[in-house]
Protein backbone atom coordinates (compact mmCIF):
# COMPACT_ATOMS: atom_id res chain seq x y z
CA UNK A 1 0.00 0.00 0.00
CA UNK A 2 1.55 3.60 -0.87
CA UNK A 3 2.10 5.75 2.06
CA UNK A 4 0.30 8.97 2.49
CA UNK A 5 3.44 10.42 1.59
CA UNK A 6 2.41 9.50 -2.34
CA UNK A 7 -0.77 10.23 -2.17
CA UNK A 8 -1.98 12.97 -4.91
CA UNK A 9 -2.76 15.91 -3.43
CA UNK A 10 -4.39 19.35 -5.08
CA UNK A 11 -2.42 21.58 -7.52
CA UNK A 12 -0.37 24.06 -5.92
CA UNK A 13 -0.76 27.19 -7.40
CA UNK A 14 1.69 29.35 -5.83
CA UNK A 15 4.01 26.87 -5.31
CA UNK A 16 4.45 26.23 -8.84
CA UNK A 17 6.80 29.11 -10.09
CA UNK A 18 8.93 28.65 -6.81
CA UNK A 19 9.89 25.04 -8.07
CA UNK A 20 9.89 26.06 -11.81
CA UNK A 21 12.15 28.70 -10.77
CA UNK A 22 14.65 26.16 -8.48
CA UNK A 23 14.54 23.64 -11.05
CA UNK A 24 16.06 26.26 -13.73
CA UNK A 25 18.71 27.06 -11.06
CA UNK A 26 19.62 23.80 -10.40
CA UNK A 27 19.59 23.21 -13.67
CA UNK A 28 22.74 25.60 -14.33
CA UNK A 29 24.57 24.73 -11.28
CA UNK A 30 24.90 21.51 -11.74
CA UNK A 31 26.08 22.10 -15.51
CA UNK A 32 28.73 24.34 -13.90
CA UNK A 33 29.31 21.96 -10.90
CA UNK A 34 29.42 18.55 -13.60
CA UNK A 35 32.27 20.14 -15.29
CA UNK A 36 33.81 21.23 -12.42
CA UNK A 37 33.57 17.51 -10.78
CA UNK A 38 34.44 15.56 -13.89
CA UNK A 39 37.47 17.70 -15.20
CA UNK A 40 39.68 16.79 -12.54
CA UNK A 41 38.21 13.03 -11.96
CA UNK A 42 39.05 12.57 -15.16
CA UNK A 43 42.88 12.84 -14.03
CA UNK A 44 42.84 12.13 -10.73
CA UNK A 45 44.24 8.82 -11.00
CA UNK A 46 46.60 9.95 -13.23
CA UNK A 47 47.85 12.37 -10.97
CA UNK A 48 48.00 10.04 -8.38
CA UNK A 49 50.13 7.15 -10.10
CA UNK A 50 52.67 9.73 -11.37
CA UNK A 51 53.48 11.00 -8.30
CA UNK A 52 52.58 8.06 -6.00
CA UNK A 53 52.80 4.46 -8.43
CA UNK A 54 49.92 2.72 -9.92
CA UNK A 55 49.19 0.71 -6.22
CA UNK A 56 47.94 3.79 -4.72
CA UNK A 57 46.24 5.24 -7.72
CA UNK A 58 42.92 4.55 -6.50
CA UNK A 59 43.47 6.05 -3.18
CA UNK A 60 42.94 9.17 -5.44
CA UNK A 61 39.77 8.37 -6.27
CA UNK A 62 38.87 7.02 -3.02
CA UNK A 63 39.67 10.41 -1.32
CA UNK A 64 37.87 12.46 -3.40
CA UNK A 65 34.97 9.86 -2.65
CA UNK A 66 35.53 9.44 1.26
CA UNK A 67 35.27 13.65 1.10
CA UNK A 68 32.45 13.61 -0.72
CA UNK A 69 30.94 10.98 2.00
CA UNK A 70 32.30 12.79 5.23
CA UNK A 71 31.51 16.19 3.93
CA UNK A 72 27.91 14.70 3.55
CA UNK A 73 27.76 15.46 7.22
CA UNK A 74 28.95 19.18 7.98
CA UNK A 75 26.55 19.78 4.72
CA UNK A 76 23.10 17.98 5.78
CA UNK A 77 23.72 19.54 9.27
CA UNK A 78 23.72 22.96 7.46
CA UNK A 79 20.54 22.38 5.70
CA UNK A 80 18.65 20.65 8.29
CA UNK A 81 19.13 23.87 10.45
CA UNK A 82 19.17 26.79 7.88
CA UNK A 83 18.11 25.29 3.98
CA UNK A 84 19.15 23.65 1.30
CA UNK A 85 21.22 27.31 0.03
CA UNK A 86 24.05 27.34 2.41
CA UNK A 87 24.38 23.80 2.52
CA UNK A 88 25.31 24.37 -0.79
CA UNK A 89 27.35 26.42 -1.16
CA UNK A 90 29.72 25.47 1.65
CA UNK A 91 30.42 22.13 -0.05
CA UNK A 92 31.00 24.55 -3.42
CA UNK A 93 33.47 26.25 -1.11
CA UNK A 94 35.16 23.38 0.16
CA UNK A 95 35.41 21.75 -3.19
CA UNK A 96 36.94 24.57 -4.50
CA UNK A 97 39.84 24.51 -1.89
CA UNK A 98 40.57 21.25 -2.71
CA UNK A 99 41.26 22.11 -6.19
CA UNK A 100 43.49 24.61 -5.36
CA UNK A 101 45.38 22.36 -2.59
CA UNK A 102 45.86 19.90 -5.49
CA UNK A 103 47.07 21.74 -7.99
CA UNK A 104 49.46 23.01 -4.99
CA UNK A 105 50.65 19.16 -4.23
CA UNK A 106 51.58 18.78 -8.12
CA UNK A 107 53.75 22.05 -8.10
CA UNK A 108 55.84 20.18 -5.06
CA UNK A 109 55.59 16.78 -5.68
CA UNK A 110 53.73 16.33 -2.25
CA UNK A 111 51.89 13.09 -1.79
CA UNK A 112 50.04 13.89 1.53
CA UNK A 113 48.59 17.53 0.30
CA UNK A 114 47.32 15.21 -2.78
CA UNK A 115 45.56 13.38 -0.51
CA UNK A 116 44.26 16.39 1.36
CA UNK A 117 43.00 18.19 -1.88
CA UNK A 118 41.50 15.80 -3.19
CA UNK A 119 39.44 15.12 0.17
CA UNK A 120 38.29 17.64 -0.16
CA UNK A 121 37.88 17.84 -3.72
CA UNK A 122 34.98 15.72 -2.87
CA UNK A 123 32.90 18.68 -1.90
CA UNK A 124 32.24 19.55 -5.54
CA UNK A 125 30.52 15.97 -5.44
CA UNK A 126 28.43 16.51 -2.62
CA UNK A 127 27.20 19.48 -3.66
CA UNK A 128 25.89 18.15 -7.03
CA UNK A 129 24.45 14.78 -5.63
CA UNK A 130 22.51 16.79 -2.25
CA UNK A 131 21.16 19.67 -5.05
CA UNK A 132 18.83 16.64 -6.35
CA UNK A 133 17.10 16.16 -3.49
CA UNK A 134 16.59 20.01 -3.47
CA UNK A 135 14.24 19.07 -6.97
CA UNK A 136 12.15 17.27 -4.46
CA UNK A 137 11.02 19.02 -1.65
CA UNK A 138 8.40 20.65 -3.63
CA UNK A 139 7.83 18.27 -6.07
CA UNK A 140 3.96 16.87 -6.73
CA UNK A 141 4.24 12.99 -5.27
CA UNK A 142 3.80 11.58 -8.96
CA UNK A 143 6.61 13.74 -10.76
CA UNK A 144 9.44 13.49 -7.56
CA UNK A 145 11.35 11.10 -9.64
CA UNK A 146 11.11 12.84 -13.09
CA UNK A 147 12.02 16.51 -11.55
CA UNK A 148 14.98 14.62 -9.28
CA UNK A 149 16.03 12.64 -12.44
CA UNK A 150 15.81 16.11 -14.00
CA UNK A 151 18.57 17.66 -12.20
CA UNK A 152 20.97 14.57 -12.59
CA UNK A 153 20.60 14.75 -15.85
CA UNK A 154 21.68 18.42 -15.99
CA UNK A 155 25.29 17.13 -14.91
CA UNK A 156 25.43 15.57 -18.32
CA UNK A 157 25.89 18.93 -20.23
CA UNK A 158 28.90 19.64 -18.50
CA UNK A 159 30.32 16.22 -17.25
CA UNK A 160 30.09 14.66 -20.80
CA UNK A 161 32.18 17.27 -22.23
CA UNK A 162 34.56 18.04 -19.02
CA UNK A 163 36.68 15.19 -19.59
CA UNK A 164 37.57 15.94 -23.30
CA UNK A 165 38.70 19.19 -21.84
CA UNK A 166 40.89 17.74 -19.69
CA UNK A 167 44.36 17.53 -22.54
CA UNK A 168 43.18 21.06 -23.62
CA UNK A 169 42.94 22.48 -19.78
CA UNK A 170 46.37 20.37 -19.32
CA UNK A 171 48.52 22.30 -22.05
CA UNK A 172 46.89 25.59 -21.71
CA UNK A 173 47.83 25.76 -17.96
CA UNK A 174 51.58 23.82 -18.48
CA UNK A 175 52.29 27.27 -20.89
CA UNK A 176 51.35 28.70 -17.71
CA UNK A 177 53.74 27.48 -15.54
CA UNK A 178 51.50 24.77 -13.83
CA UNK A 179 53.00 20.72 -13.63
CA UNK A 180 51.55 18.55 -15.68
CA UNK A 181 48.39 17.16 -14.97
CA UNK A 182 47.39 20.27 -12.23
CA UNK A 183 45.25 22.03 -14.78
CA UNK A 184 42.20 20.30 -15.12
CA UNK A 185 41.81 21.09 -10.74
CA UNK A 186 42.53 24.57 -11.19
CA UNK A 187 39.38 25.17 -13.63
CA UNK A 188 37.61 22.61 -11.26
CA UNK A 189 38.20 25.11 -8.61
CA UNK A 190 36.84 28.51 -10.82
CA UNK A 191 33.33 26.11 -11.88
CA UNK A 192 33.01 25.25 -8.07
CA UNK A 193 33.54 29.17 -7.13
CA UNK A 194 30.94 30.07 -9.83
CA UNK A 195 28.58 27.99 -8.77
CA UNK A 196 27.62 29.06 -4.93
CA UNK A 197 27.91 32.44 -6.61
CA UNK A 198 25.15 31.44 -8.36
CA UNK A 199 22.78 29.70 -5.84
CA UNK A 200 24.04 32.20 -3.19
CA UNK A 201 22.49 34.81 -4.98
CA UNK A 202 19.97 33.01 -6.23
CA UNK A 203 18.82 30.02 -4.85
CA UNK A 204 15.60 32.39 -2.83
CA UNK A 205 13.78 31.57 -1.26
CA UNK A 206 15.14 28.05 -0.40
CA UNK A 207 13.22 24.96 -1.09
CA UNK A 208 13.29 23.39 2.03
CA UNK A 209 12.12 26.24 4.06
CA UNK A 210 9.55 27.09 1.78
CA UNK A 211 8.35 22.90 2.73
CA UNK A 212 8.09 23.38 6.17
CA UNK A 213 6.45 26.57 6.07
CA UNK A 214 3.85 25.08 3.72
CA UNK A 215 3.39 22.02 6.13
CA UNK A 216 3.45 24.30 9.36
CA UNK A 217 0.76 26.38 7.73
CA UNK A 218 -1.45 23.78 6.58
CA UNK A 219 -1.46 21.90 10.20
CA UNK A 220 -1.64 24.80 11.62
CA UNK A 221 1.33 24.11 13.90
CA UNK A 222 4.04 26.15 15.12
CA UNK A 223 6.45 23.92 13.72
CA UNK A 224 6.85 22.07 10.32
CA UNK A 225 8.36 19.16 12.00
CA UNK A 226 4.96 18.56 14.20
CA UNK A 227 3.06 18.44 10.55
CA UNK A 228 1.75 15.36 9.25
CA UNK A 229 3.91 13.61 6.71
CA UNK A 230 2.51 15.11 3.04
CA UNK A 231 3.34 17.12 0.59
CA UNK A 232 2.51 20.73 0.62
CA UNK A 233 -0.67 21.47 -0.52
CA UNK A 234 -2.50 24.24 -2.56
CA UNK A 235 -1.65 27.05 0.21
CA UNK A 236 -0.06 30.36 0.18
CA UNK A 237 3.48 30.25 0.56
CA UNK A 238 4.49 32.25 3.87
CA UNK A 239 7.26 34.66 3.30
CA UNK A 240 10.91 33.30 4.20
CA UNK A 241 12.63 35.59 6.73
CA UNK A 242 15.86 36.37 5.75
CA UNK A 243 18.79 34.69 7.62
CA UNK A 244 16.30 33.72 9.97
CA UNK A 245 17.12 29.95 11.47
CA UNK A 246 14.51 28.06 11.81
CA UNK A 247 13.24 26.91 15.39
CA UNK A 248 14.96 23.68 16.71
CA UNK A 249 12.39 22.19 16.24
CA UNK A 250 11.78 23.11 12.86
CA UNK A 251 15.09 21.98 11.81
CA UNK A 252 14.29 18.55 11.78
CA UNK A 253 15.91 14.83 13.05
CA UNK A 254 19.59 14.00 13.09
CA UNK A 255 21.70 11.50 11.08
CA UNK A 256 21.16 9.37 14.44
CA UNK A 257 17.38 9.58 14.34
CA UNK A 258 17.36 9.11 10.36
CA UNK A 259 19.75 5.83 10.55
CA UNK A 260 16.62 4.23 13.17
CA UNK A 261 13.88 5.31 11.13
CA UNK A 262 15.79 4.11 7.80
CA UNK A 263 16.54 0.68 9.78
CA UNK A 264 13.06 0.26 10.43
CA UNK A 265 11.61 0.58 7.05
CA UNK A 266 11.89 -1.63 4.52
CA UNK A 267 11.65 0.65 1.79
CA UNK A 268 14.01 3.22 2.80
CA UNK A 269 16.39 0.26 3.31
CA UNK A 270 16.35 -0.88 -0.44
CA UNK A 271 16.69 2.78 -1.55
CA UNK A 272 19.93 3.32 0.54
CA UNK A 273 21.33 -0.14 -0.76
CA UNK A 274 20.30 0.79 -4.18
CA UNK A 275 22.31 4.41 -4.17
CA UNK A 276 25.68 2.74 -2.10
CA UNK A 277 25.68 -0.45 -3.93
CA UNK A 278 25.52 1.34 -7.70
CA UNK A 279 27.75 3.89 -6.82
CA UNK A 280 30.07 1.51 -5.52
CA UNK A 281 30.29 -0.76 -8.27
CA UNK A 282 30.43 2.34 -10.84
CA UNK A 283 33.29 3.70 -8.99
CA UNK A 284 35.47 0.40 -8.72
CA UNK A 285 35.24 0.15 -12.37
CA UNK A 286 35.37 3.64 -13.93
CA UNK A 287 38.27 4.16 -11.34
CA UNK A 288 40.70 2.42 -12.93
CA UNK A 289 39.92 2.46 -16.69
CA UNK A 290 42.33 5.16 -17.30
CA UNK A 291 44.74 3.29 -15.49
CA UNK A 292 43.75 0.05 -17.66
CA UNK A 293 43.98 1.92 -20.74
CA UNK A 294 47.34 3.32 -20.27
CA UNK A 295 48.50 -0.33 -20.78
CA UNK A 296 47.89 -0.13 -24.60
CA UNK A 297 48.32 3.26 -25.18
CA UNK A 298 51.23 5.86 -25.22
CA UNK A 299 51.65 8.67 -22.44
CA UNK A 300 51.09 11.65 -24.88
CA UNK A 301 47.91 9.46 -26.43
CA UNK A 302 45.93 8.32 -23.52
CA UNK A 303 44.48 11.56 -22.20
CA UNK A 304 42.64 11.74 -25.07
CA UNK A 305 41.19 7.70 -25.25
CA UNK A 306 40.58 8.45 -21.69
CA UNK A 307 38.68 11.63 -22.40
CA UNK A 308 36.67 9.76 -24.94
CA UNK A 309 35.70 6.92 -22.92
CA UNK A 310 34.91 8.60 -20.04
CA UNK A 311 32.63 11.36 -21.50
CA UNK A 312 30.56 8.31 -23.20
CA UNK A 313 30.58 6.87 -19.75
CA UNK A 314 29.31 9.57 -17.77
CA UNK A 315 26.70 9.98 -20.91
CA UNK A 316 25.38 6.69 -19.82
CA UNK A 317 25.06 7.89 -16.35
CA UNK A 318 23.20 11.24 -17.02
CA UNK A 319 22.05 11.43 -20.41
CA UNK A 320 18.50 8.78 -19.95
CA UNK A 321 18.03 10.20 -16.46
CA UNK A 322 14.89 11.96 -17.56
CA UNK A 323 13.52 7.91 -19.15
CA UNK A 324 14.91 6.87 -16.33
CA UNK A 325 13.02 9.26 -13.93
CA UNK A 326 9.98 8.44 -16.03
CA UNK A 327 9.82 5.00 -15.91
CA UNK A 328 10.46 5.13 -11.95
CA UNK A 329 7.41 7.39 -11.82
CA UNK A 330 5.09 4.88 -14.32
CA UNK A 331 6.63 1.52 -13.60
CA UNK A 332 7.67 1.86 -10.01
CA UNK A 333 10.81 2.45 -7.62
CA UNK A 334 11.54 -1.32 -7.14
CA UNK A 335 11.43 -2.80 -11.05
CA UNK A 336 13.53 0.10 -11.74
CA UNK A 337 16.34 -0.85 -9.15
CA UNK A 338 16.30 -4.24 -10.55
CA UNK A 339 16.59 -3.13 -14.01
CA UNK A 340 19.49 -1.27 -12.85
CA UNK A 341 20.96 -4.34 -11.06
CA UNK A 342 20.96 -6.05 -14.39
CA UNK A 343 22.68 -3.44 -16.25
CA UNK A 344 25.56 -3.35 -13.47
CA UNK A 345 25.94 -7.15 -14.36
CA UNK A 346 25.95 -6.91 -17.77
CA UNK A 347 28.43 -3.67 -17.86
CA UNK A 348 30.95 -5.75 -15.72
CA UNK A 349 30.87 -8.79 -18.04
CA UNK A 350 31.41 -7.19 -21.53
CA UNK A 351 34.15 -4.01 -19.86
CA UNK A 352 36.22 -7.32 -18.36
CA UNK A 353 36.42 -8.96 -21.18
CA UNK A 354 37.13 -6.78 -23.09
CA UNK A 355 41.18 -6.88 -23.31
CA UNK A 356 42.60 -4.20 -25.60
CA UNK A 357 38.76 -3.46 -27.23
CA UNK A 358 38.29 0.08 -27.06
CA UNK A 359 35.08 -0.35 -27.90
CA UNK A 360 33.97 -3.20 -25.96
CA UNK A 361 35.46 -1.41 -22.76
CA UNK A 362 33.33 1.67 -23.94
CA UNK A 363 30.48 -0.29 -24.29
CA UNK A 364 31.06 -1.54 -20.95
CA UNK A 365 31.80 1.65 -19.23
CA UNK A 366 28.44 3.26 -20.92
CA UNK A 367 26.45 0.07 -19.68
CA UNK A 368 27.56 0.64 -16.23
CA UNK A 369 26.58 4.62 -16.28
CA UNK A 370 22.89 3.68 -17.07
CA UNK A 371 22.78 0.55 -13.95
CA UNK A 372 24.11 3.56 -11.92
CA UNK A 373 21.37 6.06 -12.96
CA UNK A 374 18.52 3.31 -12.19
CA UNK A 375 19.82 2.73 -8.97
CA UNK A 376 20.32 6.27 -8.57
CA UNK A 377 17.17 7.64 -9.46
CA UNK A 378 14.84 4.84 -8.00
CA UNK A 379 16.58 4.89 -4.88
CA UNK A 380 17.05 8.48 -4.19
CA UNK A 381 13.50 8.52 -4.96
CA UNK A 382 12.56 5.84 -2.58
CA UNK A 383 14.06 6.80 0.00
CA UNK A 384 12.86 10.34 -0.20
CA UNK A 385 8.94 9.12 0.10
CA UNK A 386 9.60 6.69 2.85
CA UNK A 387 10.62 8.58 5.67
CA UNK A 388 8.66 11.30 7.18
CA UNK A 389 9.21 14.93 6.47
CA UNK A 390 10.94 15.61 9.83
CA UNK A 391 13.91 12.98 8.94
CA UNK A 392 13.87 13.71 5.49
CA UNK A 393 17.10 16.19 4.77
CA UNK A 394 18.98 13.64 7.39
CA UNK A 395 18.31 10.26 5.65
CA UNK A 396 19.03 11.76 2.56
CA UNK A 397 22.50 12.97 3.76
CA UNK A 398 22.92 9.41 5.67
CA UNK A 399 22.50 7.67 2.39
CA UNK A 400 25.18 9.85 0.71
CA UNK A 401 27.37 9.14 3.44
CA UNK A 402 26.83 5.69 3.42
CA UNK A 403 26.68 6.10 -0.42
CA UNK A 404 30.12 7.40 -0.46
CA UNK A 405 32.14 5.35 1.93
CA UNK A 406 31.21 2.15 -0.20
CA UNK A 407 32.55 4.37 -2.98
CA UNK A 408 35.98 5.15 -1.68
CA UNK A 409 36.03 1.48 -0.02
CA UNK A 410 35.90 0.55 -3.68
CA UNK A 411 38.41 3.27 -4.91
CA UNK A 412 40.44 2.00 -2.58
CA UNK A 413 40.71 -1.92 -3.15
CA UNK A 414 40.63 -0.86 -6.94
CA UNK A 415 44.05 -0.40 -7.37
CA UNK A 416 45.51 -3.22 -5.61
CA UNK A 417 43.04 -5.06 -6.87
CA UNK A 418 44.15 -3.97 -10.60
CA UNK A 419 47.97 -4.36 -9.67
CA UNK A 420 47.73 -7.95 -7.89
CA UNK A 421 45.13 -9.55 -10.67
CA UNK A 422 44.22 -7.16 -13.39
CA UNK A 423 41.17 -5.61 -14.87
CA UNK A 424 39.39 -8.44 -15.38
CA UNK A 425 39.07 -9.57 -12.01
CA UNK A 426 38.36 -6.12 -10.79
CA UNK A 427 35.11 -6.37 -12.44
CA UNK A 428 33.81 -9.44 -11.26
CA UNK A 429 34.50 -8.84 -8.17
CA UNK A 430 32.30 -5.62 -8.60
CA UNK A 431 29.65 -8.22 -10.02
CA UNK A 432 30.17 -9.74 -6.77
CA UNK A 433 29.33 -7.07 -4.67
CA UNK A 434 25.72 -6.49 -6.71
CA UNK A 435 24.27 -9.72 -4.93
CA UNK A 436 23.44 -8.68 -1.53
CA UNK A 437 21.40 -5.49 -3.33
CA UNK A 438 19.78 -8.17 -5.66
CA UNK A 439 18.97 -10.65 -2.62
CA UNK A 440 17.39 -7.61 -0.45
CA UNK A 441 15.58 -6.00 -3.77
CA UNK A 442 14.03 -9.61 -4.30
CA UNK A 443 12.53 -10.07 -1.06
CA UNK A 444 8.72 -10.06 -0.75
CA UNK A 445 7.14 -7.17 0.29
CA UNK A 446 5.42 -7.57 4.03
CA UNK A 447 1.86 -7.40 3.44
CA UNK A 448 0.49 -3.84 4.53
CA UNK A 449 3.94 -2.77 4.81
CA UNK A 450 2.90 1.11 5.65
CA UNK A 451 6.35 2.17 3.41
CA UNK A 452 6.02 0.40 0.32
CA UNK A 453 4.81 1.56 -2.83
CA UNK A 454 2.25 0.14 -4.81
């Protein structure tokens, strides 16, 4: 039975330009933030295994991942208390000093500052992934996927292209005096600056506010946490106080309380399993291509393969977001996931066998973008509706945390992994790791189970 979390509710008149008007804004920052995220990613490793060895390549990745996960934290605290806008932008801000500390550990050859940039490099990643569930909060029940799938996709303009970018960003900073391989983080830096410019400015008034004063004004309580868990209905929209916090009460549950209401729901369960177990398996694999490919291909000729590859790649993880979000909407959260389940599977087989095929491993690496946009979509989505309004900002910052620890556990085992048995075996043992998801996505639903969808 569907929760009354999903159940339709009236149009919302003058709530309807507020999210039209987020939407666009999202929109554009996570253009600016894809490229900002992607051109350095797309080196990272590279980085990493010139000045560190191929072993600890990974651990590249896996920082900028673990940051990502533990900045998560600082960043859902922010917007539990005070909105979705300055959660934002201060995991822009960190992001964007963590492209300058890398491109700072190139110039002196400095393996811990690496490390440290590209922890917190990882910013620029939270941002992007916590700006989706922005999409939501004033989404209509039967469009939350479409509108969340809406603003992943928007990463595509800029991610698919970012990597490409990468030799060109490379050469054009070298002629300025930058090491080799540096570039790419300091234009990551400028996109991360540019965008909390842009949602500081204009990110008003914030989402999330704007829900709980809806829901407080519709109850008729003092506080939007006290409301009943539904989406805002067809009332005026209260006027947001500037730089007024909202009352402690108001702010909502803490990771603590969202990890007990998460572990008793079935539903939310599956959705958090779904986002850590896709990501994970996506990042184990895509971490090390370029590090796979630069066993067939020259120095000066593998930025480019790499570019190419990648951008398809991250095509297949953006691009069908929208179908994606659609289908979630029409044919449910749970087919979805295990659509996306079977696309992981499939992506591992054909990029591990794939040898010195280009484009087998591209195939591959585009296969395993669209499993981790199902299991994106659906179970950001899931989760979202299955946990009551008060929790809601906190669950959805525990599941990126959780979301990115099994990501940097996976960047890094990758590259020992890839040094002690190769490519090939670094894929199925992502395969592996999709079986507990498919085992707990496969389990009946409990009759009358209040958080299950239809």
């Amino acid at each position: 039975m569907a929760t009354d979390l999903t159940t339709a509710l009236p149009a919302r008149p003058d709530v309807a330009p507020i999210q039209r008007r987020t939407l666009r804004l999202l929109f554009t920052t996570q253009v600016i933030g894809g490229i900002g995220v992607t051109i350095g990613i797309a080196v990272g490793a590279l980085l990493a295994a010139e000045l560190a060895g191929t072993a600890v390549a990974g651990l590249a990745q896996s920082a900028a991942v673990v940051g990502g996960a533990l900045l998560a934290v600082p960043a859902t605290r922010i917007i539990t208390g005070h909105g979705r806008r300055p959660g934002l932008v201060f995991a822009y801000g960190v992001g964007a000093l963590g492209g300058v500390l890398v491109v700072l550990a190139a110039a002196t050859r400095w393996v811990p500052l690496l490390f440290l940039g590209m922890l917190l490099f990882g910013g620029g990643s939270a941002a992007n992934l916590q700006a989706r569930y922005a999409a939501v909060d004033l989404a209509e029940p039967d469009r939350r996927a479409r509108q969340l799938s809406l603003i992943v996709w928007a990463t595509t303009i800029g991610a698919v292209a970012a990597p490409n970018f990468a030799a060109l960003a490379d050469r054009t900073t070298t002629g300025w005096g930058l090491p080799s391989l540096s570039g790419p983080f300091a234009f990551s830096a400028v996109a991360f600056v540019l965008a909390a410019g842009v949602l500081l400015l204009g990110l008003r008034p914030d989402p999330l506010l704007t829900a709980r004063r809806l829901a407080a004004a519709r109850s008729g309580l003092p506080d939007a946490a006290e409301a009943p868990p539904a989406s805002p209905a067809a009332t005026p929209v209260p006027a947001e106080p500037v730089a007024a916090p909202a009352p402690p009460a108001q702010r909502g549950a803490g990771m603590l309380a969202a990890f007990s209401v998460v572990r008793a729901r079935p539903a939310a369960r599956l959705g958090v399993a779904a986002v850590a177990v896709g990501h994970l398996v996506m990042v184990a694999v895509m971490a090390m291509t370029p590090v796979h490919l630069r066993e067939y291909y020259a120095v000066d000729e593998v930025l480019p393969v790499v570019g190419l590859v990648l951008s398809l790649h991250i095509a297949g993880m953006y691009a069908l977001a929208p179908v994606v979000g659609w289908l979630t909407d029409r044919a449910g959260r749970r087919p979805v996931i295990l659509g996306g389940i079977g696309t992981l599977l499939a992506a591992c087989a054909v990029a591990g066998t794939a040898g010195h095929d280009t484009f087998r491993l591209t195939i591959g690496l585009i296969l395993l973008g669209l499993g981790w946009s199902a299991t994106m979509v659906a179970g950001s989505t899931l989760l979202s509706e299955s946990v009551p309004d008060a929790v809601r900002p906190s669950a959805q910052g525990l599941s990126d945390l959780v979301m990115g620890l099994a990501g940097a556990l996976a960047g890094a085992l990758s590259g020992f992994v890839m040094q002690v048995a190769g490519y090939p075996v670094l894929t199925l043992l992502a395969a592996v790791a999709v079986a507990p998801l498919l085992a707990l996505a496969l389990r009946p639903v409990p009759v009358g189970a209040p958080d299950e969808e239809d």
